[in-house]
PDB file of N, CA and C in Angstrom:
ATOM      1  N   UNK A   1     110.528  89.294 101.377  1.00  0.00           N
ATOM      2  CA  UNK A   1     111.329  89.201 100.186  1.00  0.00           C
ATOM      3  C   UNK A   1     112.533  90.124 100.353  1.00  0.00           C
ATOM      4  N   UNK A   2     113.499  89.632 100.000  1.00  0.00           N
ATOM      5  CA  UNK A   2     114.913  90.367 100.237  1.00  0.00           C
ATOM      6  C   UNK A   2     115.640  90.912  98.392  1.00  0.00           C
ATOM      7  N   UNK A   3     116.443  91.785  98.981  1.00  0.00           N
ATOM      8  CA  UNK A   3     116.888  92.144  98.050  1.00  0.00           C
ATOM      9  C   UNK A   3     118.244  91.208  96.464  1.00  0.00           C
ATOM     10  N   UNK A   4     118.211  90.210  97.756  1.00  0.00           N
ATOM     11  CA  UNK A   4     119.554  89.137  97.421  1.00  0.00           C
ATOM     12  C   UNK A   4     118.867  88.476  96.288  1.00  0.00           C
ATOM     13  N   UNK A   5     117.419  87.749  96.906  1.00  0.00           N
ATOM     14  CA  UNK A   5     116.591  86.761  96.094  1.00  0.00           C
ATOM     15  C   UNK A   5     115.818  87.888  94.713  1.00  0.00           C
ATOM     16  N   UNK A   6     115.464  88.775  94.700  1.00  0.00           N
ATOM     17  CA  UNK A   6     115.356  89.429  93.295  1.00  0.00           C
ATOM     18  C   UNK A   6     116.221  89.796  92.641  1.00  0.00           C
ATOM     19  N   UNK A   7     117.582  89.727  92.917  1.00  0.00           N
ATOM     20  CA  UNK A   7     118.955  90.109  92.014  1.00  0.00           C
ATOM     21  C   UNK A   7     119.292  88.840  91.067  1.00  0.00           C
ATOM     22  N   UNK A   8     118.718  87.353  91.850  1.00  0.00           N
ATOM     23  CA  UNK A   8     118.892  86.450  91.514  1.00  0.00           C
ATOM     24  C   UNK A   8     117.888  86.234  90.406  1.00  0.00           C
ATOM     25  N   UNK A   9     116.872  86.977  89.928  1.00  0.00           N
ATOM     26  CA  UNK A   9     115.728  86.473  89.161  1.00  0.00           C
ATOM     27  C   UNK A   9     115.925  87.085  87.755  1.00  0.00           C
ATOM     28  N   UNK A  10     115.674  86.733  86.951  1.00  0.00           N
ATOM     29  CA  UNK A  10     115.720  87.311  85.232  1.00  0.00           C
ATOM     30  C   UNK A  10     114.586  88.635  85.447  1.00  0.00           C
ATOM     31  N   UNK A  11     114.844  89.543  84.737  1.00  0.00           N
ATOM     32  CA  UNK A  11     114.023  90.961  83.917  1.00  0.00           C
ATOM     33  C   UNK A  11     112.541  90.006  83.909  1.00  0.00           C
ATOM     34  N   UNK A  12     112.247  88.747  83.235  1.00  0.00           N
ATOM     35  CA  UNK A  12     110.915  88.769  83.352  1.00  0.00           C
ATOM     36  C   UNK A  12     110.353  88.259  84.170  1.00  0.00           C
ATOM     37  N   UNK A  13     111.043  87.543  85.047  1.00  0.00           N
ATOM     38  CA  UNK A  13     110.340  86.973  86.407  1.00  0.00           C
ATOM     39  C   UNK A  13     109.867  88.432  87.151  1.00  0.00           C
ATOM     40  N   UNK A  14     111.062  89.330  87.631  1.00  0.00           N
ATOM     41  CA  UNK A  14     110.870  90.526  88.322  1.00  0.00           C
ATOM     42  C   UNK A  14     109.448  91.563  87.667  1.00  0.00           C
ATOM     43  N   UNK A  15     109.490  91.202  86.222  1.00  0.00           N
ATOM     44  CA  UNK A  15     108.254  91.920  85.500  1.00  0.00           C
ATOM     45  C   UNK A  15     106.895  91.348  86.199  1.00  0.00           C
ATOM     46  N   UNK A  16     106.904  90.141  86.498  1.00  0.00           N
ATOM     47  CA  UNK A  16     105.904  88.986  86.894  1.00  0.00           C
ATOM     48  C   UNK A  16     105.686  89.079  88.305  1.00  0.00           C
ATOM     49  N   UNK A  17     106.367  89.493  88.693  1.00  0.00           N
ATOM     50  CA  UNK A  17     106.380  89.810  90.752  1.00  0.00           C
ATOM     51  C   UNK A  17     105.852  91.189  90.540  1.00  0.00           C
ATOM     52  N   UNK A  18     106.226  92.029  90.235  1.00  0.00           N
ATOM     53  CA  UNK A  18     105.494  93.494  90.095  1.00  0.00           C
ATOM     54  C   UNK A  18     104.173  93.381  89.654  1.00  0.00           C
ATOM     55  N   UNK A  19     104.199  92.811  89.078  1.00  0.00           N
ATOM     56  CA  UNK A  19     102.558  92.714  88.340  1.00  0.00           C
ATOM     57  C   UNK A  19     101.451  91.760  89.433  1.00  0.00           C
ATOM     58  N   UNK A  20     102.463  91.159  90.250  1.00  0.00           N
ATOM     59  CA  UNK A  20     101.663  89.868  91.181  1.00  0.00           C
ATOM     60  C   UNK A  20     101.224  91.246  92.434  1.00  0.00           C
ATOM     61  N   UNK A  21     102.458  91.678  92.443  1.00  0.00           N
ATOM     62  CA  UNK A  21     102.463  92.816  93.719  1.00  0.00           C
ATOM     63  C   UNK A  21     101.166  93.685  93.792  1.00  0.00           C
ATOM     64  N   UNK A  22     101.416  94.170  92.797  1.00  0.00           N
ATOM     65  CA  UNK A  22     100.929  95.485  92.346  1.00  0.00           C
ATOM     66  C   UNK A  22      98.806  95.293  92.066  1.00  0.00           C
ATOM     67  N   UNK A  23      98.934  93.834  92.310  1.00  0.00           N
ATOM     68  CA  UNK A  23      97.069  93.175  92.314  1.00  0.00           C
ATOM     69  C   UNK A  23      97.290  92.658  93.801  1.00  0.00           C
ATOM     70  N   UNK A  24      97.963  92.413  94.333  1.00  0.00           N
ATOM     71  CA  UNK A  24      98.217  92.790  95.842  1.00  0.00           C
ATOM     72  C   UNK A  24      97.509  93.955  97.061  1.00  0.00           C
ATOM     73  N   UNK A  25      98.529  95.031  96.040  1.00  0.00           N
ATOM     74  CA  UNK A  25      97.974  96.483  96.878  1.00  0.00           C
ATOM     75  C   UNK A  25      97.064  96.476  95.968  1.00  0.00           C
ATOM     76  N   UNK A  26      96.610  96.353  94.864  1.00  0.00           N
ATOM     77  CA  UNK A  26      95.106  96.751  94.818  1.00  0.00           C
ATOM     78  C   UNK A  26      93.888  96.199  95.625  1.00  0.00           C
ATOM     79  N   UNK A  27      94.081  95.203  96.053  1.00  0.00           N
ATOM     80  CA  UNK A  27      93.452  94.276  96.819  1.00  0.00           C
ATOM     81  C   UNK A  27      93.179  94.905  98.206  1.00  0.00           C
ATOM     82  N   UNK A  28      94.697  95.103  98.653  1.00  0.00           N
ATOM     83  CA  UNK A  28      94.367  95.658  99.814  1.00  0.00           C
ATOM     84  C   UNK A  28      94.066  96.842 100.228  1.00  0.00           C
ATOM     85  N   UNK A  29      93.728  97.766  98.967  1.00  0.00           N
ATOM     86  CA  UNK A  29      93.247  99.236  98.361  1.00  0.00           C
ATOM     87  C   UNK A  29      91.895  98.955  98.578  1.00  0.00           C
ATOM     88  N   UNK A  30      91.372  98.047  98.374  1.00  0.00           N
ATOM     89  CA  UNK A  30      89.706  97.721  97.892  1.00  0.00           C
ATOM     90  C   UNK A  30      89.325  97.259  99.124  1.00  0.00           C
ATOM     91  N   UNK A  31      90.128  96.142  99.980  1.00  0.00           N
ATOM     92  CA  UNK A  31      89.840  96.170 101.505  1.00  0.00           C
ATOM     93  C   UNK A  31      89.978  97.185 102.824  1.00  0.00           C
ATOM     94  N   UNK A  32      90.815  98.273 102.003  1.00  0.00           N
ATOM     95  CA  UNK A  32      90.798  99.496 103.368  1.00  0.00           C
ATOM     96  C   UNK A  32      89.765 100.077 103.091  1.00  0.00           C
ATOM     97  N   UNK A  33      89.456 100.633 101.628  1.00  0.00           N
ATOM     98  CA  UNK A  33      88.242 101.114 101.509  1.00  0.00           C
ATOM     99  C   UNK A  33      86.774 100.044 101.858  1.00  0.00           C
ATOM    100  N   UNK A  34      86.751  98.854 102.079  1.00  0.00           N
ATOM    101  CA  UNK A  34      85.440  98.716 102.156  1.00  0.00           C
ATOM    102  C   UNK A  34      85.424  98.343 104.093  1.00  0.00           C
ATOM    103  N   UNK A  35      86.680  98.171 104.731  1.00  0.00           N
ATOM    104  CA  UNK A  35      86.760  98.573 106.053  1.00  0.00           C
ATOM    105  C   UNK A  35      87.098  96.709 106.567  1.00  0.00           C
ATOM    106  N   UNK A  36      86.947  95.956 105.806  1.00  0.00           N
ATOM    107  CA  UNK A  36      87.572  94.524 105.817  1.00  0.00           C
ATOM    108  C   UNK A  36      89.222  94.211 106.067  1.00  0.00           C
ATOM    109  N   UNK A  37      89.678  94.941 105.862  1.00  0.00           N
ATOM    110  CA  UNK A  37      91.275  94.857 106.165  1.00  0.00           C
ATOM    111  C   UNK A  37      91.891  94.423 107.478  1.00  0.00           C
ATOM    112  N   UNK A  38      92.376  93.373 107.482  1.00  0.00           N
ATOM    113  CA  UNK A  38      92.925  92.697 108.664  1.00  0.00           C
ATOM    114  C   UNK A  38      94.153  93.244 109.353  1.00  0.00           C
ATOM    115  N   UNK A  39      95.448  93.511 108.270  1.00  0.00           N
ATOM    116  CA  UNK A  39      96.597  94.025 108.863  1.00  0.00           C
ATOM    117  C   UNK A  39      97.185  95.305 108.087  1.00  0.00           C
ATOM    118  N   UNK A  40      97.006  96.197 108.485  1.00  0.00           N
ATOM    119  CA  UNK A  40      97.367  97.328 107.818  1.00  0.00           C
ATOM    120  C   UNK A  40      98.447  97.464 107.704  1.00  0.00           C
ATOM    121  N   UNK A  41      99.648  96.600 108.252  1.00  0.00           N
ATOM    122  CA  UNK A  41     100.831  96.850 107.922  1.00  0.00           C
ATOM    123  C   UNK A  41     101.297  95.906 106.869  1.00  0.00           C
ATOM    124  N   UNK A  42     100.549  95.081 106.578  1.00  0.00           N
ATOM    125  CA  UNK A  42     101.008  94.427 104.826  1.00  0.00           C
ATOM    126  C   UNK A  42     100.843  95.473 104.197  1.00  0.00           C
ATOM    127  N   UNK A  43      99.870  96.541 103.824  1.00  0.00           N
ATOM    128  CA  UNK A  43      99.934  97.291 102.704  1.00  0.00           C
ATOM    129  C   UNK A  43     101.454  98.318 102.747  1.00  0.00           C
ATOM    130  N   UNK A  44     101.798  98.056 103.960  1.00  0.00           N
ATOM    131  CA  UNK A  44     103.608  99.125 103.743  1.00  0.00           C
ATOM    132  C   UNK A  44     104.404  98.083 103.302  1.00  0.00           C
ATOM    133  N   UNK A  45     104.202  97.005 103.848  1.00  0.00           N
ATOM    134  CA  UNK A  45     105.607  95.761 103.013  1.00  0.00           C
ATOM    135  C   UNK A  45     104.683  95.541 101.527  1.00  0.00           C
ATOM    136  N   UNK A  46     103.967  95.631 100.919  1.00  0.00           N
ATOM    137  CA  UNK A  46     103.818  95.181  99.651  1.00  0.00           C
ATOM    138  C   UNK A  46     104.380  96.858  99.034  1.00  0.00           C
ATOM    139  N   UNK A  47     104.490  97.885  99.054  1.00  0.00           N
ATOM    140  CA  UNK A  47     104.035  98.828  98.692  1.00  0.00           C
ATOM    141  C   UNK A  47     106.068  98.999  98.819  1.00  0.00           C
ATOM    142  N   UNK A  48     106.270  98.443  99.738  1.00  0.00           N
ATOM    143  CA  UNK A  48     108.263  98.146  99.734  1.00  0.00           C
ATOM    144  C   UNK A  48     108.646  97.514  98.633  1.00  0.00           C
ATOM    145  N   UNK A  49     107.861  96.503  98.650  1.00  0.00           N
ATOM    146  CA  UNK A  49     108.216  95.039  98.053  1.00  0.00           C
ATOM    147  C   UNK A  49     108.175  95.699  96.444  1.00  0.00           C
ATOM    148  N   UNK A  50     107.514  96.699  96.565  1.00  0.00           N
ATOM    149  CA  UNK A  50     107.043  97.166  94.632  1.00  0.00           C
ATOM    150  C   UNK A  50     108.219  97.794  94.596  1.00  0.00           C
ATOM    151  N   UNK A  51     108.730  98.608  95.610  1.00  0.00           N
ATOM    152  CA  UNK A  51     109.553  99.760  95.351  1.00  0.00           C
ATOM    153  C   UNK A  51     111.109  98.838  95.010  1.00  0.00           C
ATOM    154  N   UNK A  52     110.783  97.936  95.977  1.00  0.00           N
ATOM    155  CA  UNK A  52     112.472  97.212  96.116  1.00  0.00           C
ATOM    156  C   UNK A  52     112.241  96.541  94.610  1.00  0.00           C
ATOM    157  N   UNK A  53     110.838  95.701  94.021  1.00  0.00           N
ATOM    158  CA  UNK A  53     111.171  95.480  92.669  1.00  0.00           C
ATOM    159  C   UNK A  53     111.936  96.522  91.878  1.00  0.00           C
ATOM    160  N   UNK A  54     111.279  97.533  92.028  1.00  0.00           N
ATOM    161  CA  UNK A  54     111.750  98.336  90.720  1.00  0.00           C
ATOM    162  C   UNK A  54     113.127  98.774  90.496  1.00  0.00           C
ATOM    163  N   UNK A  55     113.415  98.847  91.875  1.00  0.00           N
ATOM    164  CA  UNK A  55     114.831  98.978  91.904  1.00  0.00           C
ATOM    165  C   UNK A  55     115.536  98.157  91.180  1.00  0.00           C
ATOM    166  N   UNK A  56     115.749  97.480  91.600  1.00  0.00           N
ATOM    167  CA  UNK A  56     116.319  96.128  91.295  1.00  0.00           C
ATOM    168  C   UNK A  56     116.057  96.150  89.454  1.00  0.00           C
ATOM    169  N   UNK A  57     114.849  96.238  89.257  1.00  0.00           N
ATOM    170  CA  UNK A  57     115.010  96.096  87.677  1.00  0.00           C
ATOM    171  C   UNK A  57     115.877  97.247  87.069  1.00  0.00           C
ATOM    172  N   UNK A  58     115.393  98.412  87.555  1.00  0.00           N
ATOM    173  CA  UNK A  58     116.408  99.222  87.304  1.00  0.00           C
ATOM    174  C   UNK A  58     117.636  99.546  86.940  1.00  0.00           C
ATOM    175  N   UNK A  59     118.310  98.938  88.346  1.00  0.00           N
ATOM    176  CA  UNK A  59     119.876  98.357  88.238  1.00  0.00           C
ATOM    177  C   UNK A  59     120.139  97.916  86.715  1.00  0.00           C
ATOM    178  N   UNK A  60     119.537  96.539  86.583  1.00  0.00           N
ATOM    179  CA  UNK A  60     119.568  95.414  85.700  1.00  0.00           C
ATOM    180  C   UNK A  60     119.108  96.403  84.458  1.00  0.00           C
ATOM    181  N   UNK A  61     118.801  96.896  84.037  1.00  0.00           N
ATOM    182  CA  UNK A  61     118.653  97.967  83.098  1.00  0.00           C
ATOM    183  C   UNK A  61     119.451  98.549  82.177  1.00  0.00           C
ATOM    184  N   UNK A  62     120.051  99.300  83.589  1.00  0.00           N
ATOM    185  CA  UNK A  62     121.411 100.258  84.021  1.00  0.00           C
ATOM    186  C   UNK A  62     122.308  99.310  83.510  1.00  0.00           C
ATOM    187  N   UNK A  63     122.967  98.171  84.158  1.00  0.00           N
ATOM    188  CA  UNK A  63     123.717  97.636  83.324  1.00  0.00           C
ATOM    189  C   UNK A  63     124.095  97.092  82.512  1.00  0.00           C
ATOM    190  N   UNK A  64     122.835  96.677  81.951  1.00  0.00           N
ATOM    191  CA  UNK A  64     122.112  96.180  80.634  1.00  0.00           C
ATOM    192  C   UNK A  64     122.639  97.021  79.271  1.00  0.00           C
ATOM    193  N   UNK A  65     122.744  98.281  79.717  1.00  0.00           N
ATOM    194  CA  UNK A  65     122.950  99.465  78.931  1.00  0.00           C
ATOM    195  C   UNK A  65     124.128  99.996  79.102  1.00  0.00           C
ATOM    196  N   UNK A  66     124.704  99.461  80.100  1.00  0.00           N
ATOM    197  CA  UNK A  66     126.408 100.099  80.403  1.00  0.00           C
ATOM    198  C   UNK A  66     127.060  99.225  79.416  1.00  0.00           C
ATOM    199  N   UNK A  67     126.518  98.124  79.537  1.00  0.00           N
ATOM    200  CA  UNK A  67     127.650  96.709  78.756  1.00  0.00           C
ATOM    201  C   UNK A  67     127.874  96.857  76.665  1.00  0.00           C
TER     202      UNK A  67
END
């Protein structure tokens, strides 16, 4: 997921991807701990993917509130 394609999405879609994300890494929270975990490097791109959401809503916030 890129930064281009969440600039493009409304406040509640981006609310709706964070929330998809975020049962994601819990998921893959519950598979490191029980030792089932296949690729340990999805849990750094989902754990991006949250951060780059928030950003992004952020922004949209920010200028939400400038205007």
């Amino acid at each position: 997921m890129n930064a281009n394609e969440l600039r493009d999405k409304t406040p509640d879609q981006l609310r709706e991807e964070l929330q998809n994300l975020k049962k994601e890494a819990f998921n893959l929270r519950f598979q490191q701990a029980t030792g089932s975990m296949e690729s340990t490097a999805r849990m750094r791109g989902v754990k991006r993917d949250v951060a780059r959401v928030k950003t992004i809503l952020n922004q949209k916030a920010a200028a939400a509130a400038a205007e």
